[in-house]
Structures are given as structure tokens and as C-alpha cells.
Protein backbone atom coordinates (compact mmCIF):
# COMPACT_ATOMS: atom_id res chain seq x y z
CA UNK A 1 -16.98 17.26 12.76
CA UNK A 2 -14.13 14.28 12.23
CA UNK A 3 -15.03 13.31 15.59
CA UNK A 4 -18.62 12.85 15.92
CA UNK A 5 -18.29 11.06 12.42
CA UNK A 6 -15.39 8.45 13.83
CA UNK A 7 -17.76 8.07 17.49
CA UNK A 8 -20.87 7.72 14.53
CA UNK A 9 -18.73 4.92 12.89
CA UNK A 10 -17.82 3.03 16.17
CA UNK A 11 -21.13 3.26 17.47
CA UNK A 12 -22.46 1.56 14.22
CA UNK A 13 -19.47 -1.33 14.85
CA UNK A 14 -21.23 -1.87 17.81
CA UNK A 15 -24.53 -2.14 16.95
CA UNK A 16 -23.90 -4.10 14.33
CA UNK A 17 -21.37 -6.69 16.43
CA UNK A 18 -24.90 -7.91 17.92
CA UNK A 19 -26.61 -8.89 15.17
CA UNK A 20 -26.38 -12.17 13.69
CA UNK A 21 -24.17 -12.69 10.60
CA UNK A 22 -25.62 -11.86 7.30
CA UNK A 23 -23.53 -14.70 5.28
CA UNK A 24 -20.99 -17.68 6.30
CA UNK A 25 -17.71 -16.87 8.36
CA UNK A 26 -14.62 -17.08 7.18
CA UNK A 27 -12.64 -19.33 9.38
CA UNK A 28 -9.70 -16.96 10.28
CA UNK A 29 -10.83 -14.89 8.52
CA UNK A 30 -9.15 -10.84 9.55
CA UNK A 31 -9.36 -7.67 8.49
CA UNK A 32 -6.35 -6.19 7.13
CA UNK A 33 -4.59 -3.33 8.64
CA UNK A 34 -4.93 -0.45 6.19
CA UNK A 35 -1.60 1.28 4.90
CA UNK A 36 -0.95 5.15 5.99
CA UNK A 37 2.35 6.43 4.23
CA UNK A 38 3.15 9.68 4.55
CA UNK A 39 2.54 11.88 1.28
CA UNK A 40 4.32 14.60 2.09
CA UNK A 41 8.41 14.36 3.15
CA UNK A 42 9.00 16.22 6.74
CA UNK A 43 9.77 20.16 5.74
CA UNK A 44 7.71 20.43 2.80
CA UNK A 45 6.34 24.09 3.04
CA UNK A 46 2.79 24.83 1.79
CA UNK A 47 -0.78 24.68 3.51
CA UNK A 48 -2.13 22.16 1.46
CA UNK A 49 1.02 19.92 2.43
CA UNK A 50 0.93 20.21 5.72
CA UNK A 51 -2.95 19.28 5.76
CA UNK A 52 -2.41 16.15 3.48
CA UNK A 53 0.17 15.12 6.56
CA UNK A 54 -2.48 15.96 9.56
CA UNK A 55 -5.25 14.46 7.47
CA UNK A 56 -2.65 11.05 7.12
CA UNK A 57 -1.16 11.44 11.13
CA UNK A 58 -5.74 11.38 12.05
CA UNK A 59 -5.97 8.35 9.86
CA UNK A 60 -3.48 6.37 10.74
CA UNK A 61 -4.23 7.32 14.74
CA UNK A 62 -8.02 6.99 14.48
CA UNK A 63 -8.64 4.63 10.83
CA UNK A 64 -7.49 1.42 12.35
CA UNK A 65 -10.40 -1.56 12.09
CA UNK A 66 -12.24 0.73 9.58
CA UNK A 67 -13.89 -0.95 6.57
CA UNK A 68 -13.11 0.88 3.04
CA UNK A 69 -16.51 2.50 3.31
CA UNK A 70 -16.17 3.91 6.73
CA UNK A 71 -12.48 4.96 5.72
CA UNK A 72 -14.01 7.34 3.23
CA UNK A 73 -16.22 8.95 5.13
CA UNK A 74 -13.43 9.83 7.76
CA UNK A 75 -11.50 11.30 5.13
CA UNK A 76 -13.83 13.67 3.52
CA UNK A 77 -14.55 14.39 7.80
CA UNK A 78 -10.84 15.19 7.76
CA UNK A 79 -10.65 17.36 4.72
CA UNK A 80 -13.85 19.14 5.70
CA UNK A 81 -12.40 20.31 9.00
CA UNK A 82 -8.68 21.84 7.44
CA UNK A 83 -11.52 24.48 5.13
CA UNK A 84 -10.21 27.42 6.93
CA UNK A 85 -7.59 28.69 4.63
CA UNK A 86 -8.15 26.35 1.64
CA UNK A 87 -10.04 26.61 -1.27
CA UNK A 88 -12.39 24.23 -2.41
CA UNK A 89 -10.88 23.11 -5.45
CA UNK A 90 -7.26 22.79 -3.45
CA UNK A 91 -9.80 20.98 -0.47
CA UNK A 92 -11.11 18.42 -3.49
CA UNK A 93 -7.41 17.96 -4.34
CA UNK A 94 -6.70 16.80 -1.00
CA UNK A 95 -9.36 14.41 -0.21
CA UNK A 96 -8.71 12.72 -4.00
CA UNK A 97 -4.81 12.58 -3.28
CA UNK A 98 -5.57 10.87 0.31
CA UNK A 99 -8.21 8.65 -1.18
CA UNK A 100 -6.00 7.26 -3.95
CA UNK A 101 -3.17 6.55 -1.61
CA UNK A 102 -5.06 4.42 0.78
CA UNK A 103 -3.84 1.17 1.24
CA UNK A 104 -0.88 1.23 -0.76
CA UNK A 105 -2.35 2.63 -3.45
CA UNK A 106 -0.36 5.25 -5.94
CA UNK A 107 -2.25 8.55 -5.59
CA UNK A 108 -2.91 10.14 -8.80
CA UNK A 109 -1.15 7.33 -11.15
CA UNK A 110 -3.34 4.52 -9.55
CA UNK A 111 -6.40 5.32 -11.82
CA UNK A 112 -4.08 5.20 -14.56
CA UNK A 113 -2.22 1.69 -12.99
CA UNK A 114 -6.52 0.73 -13.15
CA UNK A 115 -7.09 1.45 -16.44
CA UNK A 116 -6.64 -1.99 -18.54
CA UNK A 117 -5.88 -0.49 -21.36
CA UNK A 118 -2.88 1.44 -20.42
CA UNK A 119 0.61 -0.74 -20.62
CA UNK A 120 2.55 2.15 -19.48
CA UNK A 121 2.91 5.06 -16.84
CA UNK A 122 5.44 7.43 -17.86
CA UNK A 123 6.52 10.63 -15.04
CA UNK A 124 8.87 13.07 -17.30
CA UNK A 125 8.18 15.74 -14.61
CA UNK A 126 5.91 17.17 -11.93
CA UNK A 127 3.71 18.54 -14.84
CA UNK A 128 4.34 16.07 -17.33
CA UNK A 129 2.66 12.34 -17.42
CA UNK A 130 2.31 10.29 -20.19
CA UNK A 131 0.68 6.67 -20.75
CA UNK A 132 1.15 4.37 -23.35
CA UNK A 133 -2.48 3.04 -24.68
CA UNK A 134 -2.12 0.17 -28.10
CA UNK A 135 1.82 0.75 -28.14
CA UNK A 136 1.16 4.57 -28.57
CA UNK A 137 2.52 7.22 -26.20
CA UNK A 138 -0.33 9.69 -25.02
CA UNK A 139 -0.63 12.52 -22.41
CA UNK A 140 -2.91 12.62 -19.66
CA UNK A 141 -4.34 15.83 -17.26
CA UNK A 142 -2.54 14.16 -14.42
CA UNK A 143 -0.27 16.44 -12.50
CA UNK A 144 1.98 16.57 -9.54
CA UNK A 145 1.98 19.69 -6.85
CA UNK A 146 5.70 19.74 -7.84
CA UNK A 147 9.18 17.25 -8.16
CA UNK A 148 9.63 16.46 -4.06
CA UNK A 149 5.67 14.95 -4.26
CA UNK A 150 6.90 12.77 -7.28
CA UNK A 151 9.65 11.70 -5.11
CA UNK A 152 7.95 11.10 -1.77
CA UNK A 153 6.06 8.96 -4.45
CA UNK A 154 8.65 6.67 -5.25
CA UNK A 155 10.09 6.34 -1.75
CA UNK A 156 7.08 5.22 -0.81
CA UNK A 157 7.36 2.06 -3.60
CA UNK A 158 11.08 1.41 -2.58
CA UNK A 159 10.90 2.00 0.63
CA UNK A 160 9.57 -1.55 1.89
CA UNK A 161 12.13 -3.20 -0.24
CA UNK A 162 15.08 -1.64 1.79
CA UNK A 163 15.78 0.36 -1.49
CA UNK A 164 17.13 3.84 -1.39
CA UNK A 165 16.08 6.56 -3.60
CA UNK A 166 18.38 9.88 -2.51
CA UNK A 167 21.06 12.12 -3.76
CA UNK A 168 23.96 9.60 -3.09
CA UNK A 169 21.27 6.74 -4.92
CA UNK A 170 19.43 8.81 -7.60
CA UNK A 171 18.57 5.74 -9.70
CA UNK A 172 16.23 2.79 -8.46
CA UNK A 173 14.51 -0.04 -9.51
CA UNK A 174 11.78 -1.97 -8.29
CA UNK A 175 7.87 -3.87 -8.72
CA UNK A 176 5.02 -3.42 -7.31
CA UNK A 177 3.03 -6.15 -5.69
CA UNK A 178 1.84 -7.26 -8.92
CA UNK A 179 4.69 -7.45 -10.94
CA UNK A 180 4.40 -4.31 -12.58
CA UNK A 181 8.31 -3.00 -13.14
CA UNK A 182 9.36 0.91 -11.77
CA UNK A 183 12.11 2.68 -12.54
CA UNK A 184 12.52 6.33 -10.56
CA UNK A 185 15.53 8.52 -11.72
CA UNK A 186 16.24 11.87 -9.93
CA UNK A 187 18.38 15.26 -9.50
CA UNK A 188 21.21 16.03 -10.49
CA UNK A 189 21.22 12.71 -12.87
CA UNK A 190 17.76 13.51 -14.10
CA UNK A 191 17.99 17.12 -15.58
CA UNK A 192 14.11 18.31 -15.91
CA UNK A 193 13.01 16.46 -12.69
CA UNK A 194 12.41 12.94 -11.45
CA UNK A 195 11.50 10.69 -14.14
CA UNK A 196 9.33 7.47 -13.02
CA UNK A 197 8.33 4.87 -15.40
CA UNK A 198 5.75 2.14 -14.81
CA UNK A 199 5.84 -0.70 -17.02
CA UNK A 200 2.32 -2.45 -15.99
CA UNK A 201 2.55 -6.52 -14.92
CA UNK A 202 1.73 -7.87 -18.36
CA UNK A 203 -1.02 -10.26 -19.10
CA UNK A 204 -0.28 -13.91 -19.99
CA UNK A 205 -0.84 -14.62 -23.39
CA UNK A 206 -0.90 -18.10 -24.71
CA UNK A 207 0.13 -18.94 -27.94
CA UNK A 208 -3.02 -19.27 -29.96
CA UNK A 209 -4.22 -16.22 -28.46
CA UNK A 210 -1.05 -14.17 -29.79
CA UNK A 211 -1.73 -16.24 -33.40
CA UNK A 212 -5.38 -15.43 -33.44
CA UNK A 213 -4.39 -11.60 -32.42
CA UNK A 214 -2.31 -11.25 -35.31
CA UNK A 215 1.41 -11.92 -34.33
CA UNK A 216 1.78 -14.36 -37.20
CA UNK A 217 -0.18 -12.29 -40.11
CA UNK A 218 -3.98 -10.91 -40.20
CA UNK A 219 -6.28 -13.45 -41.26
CA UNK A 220 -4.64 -16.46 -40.15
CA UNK A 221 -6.08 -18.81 -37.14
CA UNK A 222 -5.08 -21.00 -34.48
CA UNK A 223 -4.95 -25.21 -34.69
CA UNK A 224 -3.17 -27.82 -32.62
CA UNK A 225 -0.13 -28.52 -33.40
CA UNK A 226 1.14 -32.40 -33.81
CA UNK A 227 3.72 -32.53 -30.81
CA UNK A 228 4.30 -36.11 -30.73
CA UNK A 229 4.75 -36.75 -34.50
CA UNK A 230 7.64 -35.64 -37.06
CA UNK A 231 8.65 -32.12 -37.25
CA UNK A 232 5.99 -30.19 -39.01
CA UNK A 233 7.72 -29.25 -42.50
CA UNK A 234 4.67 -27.98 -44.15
CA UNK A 235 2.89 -27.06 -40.92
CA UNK A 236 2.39 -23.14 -39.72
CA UNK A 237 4.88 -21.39 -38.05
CA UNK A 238 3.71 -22.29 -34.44
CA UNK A 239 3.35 -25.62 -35.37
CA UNK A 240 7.66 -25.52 -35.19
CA UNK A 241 7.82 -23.55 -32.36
CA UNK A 242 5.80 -25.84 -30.17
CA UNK A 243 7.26 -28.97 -31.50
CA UNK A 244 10.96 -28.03 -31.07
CA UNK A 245 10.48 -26.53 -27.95
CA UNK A 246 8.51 -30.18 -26.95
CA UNK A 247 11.43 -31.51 -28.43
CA UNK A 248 14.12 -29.89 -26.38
CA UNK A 249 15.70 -28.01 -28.84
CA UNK A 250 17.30 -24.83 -27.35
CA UNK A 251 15.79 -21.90 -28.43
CA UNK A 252 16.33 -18.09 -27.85
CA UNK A 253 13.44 -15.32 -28.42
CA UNK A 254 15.23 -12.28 -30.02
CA UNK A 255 13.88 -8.15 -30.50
CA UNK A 256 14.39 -4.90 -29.49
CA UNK A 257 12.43 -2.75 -26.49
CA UNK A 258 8.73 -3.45 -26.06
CA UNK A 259 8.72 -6.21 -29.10
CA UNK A 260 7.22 -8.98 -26.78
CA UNK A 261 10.02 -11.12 -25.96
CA UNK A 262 8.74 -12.13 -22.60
CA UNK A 263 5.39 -12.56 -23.51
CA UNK A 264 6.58 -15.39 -26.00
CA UNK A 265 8.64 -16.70 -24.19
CA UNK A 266 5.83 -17.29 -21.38
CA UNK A 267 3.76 -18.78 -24.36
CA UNK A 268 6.42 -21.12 -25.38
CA UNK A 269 6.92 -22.13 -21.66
CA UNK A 270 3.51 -24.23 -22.29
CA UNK A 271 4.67 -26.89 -24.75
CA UNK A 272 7.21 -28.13 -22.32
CA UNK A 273 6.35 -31.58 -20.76
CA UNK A 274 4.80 -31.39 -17.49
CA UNK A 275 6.90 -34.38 -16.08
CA UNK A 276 10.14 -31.88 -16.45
CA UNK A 277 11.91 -29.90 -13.69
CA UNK A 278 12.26 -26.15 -14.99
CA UNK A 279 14.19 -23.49 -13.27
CA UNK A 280 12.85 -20.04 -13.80
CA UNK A 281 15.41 -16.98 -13.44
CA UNK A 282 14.52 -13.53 -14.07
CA UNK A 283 15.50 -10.54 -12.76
CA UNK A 284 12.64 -8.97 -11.74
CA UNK A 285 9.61 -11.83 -12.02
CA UNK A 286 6.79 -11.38 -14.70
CA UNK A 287 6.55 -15.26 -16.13
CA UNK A 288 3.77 -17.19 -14.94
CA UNK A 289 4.75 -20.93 -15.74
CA UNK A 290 1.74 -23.11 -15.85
CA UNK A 291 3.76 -26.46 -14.91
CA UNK A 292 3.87 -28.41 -12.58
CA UNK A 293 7.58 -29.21 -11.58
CA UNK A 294 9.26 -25.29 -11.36
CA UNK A 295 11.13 -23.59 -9.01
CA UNK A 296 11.37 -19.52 -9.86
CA UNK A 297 14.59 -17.19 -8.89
CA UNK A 298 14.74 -13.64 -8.69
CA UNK A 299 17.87 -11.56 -9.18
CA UNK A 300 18.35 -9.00 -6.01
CA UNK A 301 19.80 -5.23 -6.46
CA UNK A 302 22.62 -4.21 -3.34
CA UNK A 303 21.12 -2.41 -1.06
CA UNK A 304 21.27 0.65 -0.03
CA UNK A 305 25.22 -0.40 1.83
CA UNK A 306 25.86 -1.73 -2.05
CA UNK A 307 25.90 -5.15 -0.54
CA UNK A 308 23.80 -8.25 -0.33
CA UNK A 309 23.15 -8.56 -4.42
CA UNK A 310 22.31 -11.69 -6.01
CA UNK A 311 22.97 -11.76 -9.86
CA UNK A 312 21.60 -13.54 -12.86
CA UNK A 313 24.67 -15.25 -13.15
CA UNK A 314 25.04 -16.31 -9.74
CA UNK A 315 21.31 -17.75 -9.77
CA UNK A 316 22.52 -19.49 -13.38
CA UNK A 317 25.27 -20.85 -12.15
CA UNK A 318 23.14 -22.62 -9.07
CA UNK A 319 20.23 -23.36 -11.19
CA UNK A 320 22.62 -26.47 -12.30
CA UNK A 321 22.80 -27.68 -9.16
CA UNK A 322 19.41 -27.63 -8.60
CA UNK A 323 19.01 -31.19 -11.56
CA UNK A 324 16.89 -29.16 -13.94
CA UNK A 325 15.70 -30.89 -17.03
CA UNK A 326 15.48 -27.10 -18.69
CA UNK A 327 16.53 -23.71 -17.77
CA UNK A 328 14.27 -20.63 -18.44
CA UNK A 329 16.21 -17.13 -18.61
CA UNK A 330 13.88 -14.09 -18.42
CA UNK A 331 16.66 -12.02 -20.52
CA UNK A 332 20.31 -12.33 -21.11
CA UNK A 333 22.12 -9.18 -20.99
CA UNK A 334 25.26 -9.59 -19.42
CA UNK A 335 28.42 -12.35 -18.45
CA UNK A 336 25.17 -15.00 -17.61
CA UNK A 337 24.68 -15.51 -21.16
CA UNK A 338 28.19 -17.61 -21.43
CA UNK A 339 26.75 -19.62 -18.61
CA UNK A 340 23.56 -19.69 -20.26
CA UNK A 341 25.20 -21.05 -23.23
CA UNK A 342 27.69 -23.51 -21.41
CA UNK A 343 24.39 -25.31 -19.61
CA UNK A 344 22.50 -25.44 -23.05
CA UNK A 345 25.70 -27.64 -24.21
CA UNK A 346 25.78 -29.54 -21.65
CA UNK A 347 22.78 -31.59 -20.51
CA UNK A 348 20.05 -28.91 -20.62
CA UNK A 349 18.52 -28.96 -24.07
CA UNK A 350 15.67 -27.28 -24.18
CA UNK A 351 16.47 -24.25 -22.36
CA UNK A 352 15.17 -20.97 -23.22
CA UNK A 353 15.79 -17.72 -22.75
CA UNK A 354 15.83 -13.73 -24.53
CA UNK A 355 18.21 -11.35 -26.06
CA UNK A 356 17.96 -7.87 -26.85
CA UNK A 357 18.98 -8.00 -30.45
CA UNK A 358 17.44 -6.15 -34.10
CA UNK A 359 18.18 -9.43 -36.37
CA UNK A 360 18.92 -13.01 -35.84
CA UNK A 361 22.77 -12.17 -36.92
CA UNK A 362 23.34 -9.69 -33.92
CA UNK A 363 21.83 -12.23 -31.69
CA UNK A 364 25.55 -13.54 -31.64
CA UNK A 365 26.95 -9.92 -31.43
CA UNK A 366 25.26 -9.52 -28.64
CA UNK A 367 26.09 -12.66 -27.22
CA UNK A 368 29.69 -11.95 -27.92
CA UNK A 369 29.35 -8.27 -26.45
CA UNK A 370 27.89 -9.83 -23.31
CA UNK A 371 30.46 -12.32 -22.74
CA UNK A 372 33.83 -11.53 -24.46
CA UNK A 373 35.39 -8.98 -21.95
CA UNK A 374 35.38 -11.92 -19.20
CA UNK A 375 34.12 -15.42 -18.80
CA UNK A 376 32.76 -16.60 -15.29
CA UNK A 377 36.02 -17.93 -14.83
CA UNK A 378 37.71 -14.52 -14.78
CA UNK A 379 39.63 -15.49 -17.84
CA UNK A 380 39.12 -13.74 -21.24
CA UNK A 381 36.82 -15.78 -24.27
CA UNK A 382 37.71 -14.10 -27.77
CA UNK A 383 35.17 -14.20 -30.14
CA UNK A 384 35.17 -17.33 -32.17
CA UNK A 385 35.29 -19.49 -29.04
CA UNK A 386 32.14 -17.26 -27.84
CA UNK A 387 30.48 -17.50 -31.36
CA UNK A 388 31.00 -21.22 -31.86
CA UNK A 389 30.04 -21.85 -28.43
CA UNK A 390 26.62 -20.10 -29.48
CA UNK A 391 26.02 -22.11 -32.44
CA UNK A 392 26.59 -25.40 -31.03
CA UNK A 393 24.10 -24.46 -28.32
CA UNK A 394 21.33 -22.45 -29.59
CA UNK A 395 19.07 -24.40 -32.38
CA UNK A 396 16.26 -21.86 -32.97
CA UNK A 397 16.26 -17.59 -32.65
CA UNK A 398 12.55 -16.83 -33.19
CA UNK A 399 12.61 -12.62 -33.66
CA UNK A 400 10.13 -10.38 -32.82
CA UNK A 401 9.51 -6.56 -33.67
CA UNK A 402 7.70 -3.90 -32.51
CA UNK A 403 5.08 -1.63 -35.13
CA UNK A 404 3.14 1.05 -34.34
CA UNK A 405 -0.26 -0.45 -33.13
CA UNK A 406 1.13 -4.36 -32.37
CA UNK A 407 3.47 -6.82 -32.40
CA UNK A 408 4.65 -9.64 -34.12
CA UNK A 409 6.42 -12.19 -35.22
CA UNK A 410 9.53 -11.27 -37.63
CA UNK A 411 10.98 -14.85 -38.68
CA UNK A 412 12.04 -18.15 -37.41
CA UNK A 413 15.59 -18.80 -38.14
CA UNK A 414 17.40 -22.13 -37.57
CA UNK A 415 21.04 -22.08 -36.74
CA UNK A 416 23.32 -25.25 -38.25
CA UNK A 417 26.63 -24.41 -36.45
CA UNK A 418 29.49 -22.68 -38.15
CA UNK A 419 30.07 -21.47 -41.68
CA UNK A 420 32.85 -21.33 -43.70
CA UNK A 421 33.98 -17.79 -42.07
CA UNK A 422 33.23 -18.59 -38.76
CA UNK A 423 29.84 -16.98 -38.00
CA UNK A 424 26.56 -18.30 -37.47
CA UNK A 425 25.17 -20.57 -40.34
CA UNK A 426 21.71 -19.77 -40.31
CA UNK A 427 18.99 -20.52 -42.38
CA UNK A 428 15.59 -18.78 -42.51
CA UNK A 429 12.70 -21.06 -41.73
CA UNK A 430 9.96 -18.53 -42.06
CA UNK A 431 10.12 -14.81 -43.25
CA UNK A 432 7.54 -11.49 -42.89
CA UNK A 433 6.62 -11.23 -46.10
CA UNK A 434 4.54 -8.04 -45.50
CA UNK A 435 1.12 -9.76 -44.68
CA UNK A 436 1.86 -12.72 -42.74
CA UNK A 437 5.20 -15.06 -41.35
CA UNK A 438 5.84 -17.01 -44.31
CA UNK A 439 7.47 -20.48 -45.23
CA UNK A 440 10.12 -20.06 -47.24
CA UNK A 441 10.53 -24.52 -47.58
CA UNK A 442 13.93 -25.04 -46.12
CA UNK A 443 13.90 -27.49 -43.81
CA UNK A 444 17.13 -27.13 -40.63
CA UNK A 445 19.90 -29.17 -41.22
CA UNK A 446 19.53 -30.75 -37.53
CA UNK A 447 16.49 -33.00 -38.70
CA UNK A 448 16.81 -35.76 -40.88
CA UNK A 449 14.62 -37.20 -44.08
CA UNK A 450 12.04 -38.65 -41.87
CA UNK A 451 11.45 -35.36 -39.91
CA UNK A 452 13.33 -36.97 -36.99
CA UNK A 453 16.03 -35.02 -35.21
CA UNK A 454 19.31 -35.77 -37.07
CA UNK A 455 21.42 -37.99 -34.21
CA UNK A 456 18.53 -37.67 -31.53
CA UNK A 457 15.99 -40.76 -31.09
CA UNK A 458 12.56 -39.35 -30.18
């Protein structure tokens, strides 16, 4: 039957070769190869296992030059002809696995990686799946046969990276082709089965969307900030964050898992000056920078030897010899942060970047955490140097939080330097007051009576 529907399908290519074109040609224009990765690992016992592999060893013999369409049809031609032995439901299993796993796709999870409302794809086991629709955790009716399908899975995301996902490498991370971030964990580290979590490429948000949506309070509404006059005193609470980030004043985006720190951060990313180099560095890439001048870095993992990788402190480090007017960190988690810090003191203002931190105050915890045990010089930083570096550099820690249905902004904080005790001096700019991000009239000490920047001509 799979054969006299694959000579049906060729003899229709060439029929339809002579007839003239229906639309305009393409100029070099191709057809793309379609993608046949193996389902099943070699050795895998079971029937239904060993027909997914002869139904994907026919395809990718016979399903070259075959349109999506004509694809189809030689699948369910495939699955018809392994009936003898199967049942129909296990036979409908089959041709839906093969289906959703055609060109690259990610057999059962890809409806779920299609659905536009789910952020998250969460594999706690074989029979386990959960999504994450609205920032709340749900589970589905997706299953796996059992855990070695769930791994062939994720060896079939890492494998084109030169990744390893095994016994001796039971953790892995990687993205898909459209940003979307995966992380696979496995036996004997993972104790129920292999765990694989999606996080979905998120969309770009600009700032007045995220207003109108609610990050800054229910009720309140988008207008243009002033960029080129004095700092907004009285304005709303975007109004400061696009004018000091116009104005190059260093600024770091602070909040805990899932809060939205990248998705400010890209929204802040707008108010800087088109004429202005920026240097992107992130370790795995989900910014979109709509300038004009950027060049992007992406951190690399070792391989599979445990050689060949390329840290965020490495690409930090380069980024200044690269003349950037601004440097923009995707997150700062580790030893980079000091150099992070160093390059905002010295000839980078307006550089921005993320923290993982609950409060403005343990922004400079963590900044001490990530930096204390060694500087990039190999030589030791105690705290107050690390701390005072921090408050000479940073300007601004905008924090965001996480609730159950959305997410918003927490406050605007302005940092003057050092206080009396040597810690942070900060002073609140705006404040959740329950319903919206408040004003709460101070003014930062680093602009002067006119709304100027204190010392800075503008």
C-alpha cells in the first residue's frame, strides 16, 4: 500500500512539472530537505517502537522532495501497512507521534510549544507534563510511552549542538531554533525520571505595552515621555525610566524567577539613542534590540570533552574592546558582575543589565556573593571594596515581582553612593502601594535643582 501511494505521489510530481506555474518563481528559490530523527534509541524493545523506527528508516529513504501534504499521506501509508499486530488506538499513536516529529518538530510537546498561550512546558516524568498558562502551573493529558522516549527526546534537541545528554552528562542545557530555553535532567541525578523544562522564546514587549497591561497599577495608561527635557520629577514612573536610561545613567533590573527581568530590560533597550554602539551579552539569546548600531554575544557551554566554553565574563571582558558606548548584560550571576561593575565606572554609563535579587538591598548581596570569593584578577575583593564599587556604578535598581496571574513593577529605587555604615544609600523613588507604583516625591541626589544631572552637562 506505501508503495503504490509514494509511485501515486511521484507520478503526480510529474504531471504537474509540465504545467505552467500557477504564481511567480522564487528566484532560488528550494525546497528544504525535511528532518528524519530517529524516535526511538537502537535496543528499545516493544512493537510499537520498533514500527515508529521502520516507519522513520521508509521516510527518510523514500520522503525526500516531498511537500508537507504528500509527507502525510506517506505516513498514514506507513502506519497502515505495520496493522498486523497493532491495535488501532496504539496504530493512531504512531502516525500522531511521527507526524509531530516531522521536520524538527517535538512530538507530543510541539502542540503544546504551538499553543500561544502556554509560557511553559514542564516534563516531571514519562506520565507527568505540566504547562504553565497566565503564570499558573496546569496539567495536560500528554504522556510519554515511558523515561528512554523522553530522553531520545532531548537528544534529539542537543544533539545538533554537539551537546551530550548521558549517564557521565545527566544535566544539559540548550534553545531551540527560536529561542525558547531547555533544560533536560536525567538518572541517577533526577530521582523520578528525566525532567525537561521548556521555557517558551518570550514575546517582545515594549514599554507602553507592559504600562497599559498593568505592570505599573490597573487603570493607569501609557504617554510619551519628555526625553530631551529635565528629569521628570512629577512625571509617571516610566517617564524616569526612559529618561535616565536616555540619559546614560546605569541602571540594573532586579527580581526573583519568572518576575520579568528580561522582558524589561528588552523594553528599556528602546530609549537608548540610535547613534550608540551597544554590545549585547547573554547567555543563551532572547533580547531582540531594535537599534541600529549592536553587536550580540552568546555565552557557550564545554562540550561534551568539557572544553571549548566561552563565559559571560570572558565575552564582558572583550565587549570593552569592542568601543561600546553601552553594555547590555542579559543577567549577572556570577564573577562577570565585578567586570560588569568595573566597565559601568569607567566610560560605559548607561549600561544595563539583571540580577536575581528579592529587594533593592540584596541587589548588593548578591553582587557581593557573586564577586567576593575572587575578582577577575584572581585576587580576593572583600566586601566594602565590592559594595562601594556597586554604588559608585549603579544609579537606578528598578525591581520587579512575580503574583499569581501577572507581573509588575515593585519600585524604582535610586542609589546615592555610600552611607554612613557603608552600605548602599538608597532612596525610594516610587513604591507599590497596593494599587499602582507610586511617587513617594524624593527626588535622587545625582540631579540637581534644575532637573539636570548633578556634575553632568546634558
Amino acid at each position: 500500500m506505501a508503495e503504490n501511494v509514494l509511485a501515486g505521489l511521484r507520478a503526480q510530481r510529474v504531471e504537474e512539472a509540465g504545467r505552467p506555474a500557477a504564481g511567480v518563481p522564487v528566484a532560488g528559490a528550494a525546497e528544504a530537505a525535511p528532518q528524519y530523527i530517529a524516535l526511538v534509541p537502537e535496543g528499545e524493545a516493544g512493537p510499537e517502537q520498533e514500527a515508529v523506527r521502520r516507519i522513520i528508516a521508509r521516510l527518510a529513504e523514500e520522503g525526500q522532495g516531498l511537500d508537507d501534504q504528500e509527507q502525510r499521506a506517506l505516513v498514514r501509508a506507513l502506519v497502515a501497512a505495520e496493522a498486523g499486530g497493532l491495535s488501532r488506538a496504539a496504530l493512531e499513536a504512531i502516525g500522531q507521534e511521527v507526524l509531530q516529529s516531522l521536520g524538527g518538530r517535538l512530538g507530543q510537546l510541539q502542540p503544546l510549544l504551538d499553543d500561544p498561550s502556554v509560557t511553559e512546558v514542564m516534563v516531571n516524568r514519562p506520565d507527568q507534563v505540566f504547562v504553565e498558562r497566565a503564570g499558573r502551573i496546569e496539567p495536560t493529558g500528554v504522556r510519554f510511552r515511558d523515561d528512554r522516549s523522553v530522553q531520545a527526546l532531548v537528544e534529539r534537541i542537543v544533539a545538533p549542538l554537539g551537546r551530550s545528554f548521558s549517564v557521565a552528562h545527566p544535566t544539559v542545557d540548550a534553545r531551540l531554533r527560536d529561542g525558547s530555553r531547555v533544560n533536560a535532567v536525567r538518572p541517577p541525578v533526577s530521582l523520578l525520571g528525566t525532567t525537561l523544562t521548556i521555557r517558551k522564546f518570550p514575546r517582545t514587549f515594549s514599554l507602553a505595552e507592559l504600562v497599559d497591561l498593568g505592570a505599573c497599577g490597573h487603570g493607569l495608561r501609557w504617554s510619551p515621555p519628555d526625553l530631551e527635557g529635565p528629569y521628570p520629577v512629577d512625571g509617571p514612573p516610566w517617564a524616569v525610566l526612559a529618561w535616565c536610561v536616555r540619559h546614560r545613567r546605569n541602571l540594573i533590573v532586579s527580581g526573583g524567577t519568572g518576575s520579568g527581568k528580561t522582558t524589561v530590560l528588552g523594553a528599556l533597550t528602546e530609549f537608548i539613542p540610535s547613534t550608540e554602539r551597544v554590545v549585547f551579552i547573554e547567555d543563551a539569546a532572547e533580547l531582540q534590540p531594535r537599534l541600529r548600531h549592536v553587536v550580540r554575544l552568546e555565552a557557550r557551554p564545554p562540550n561534551a570533552e568539557g572544553s571549548g566554553a566561552v563565559t559571560i565574563q570572558h565575552l564582558v571582558v572583550n565587549a570593552l574592546r569592542m568601543r561600546p558606548d553601552r553594555i547590555v548584560v542579559g543577567e549577572v550571576r556570577d564573577i562577570e558582575a565585578l567586570d560588569m561593575l568595573l566597565a559601568m565606572n569607567t566610560g560605559h554609563d548607561g549600561s544595563l543589565t539583571t540580577i536575581h535579587a528579592n529587594s533593592p538591598r540584596e541587589v548588593f548581596n548578591r553582587l557581593v556573593q557573586a564577586t567576593a570569593i575572587r575578582s577577575s584578577g584572581g585576587v580576593g575583593a572583600d566586601r566594602g571594596t565590592i559594595v562601594e564599587i556597586a554604588a559608585s556604578a549603579l544609579k537606578l535598581v528598578v525591581q520587579v515581582v512575580r503574583e499569581e496571574d501577572h507581573r509588575r513593577f515593585e519600585a524604582i529605587v535610586a542609589v546615592e553612593g555610600i552611607d554612613h555604615r557603608g552600605g548602599p544609600r538608597l532612596r525610594d523613588l516610587y513604591r507599590w502601594d497596593g494599587r499602582r507604583l507610586a511617587a513617594t516625591g524624593e527626588r535622587p541626589a545625582w540631579v540637581n535643582g534644575q532637573g539636570a544631572m548633578a556634575g553632568a552637562a546634558l
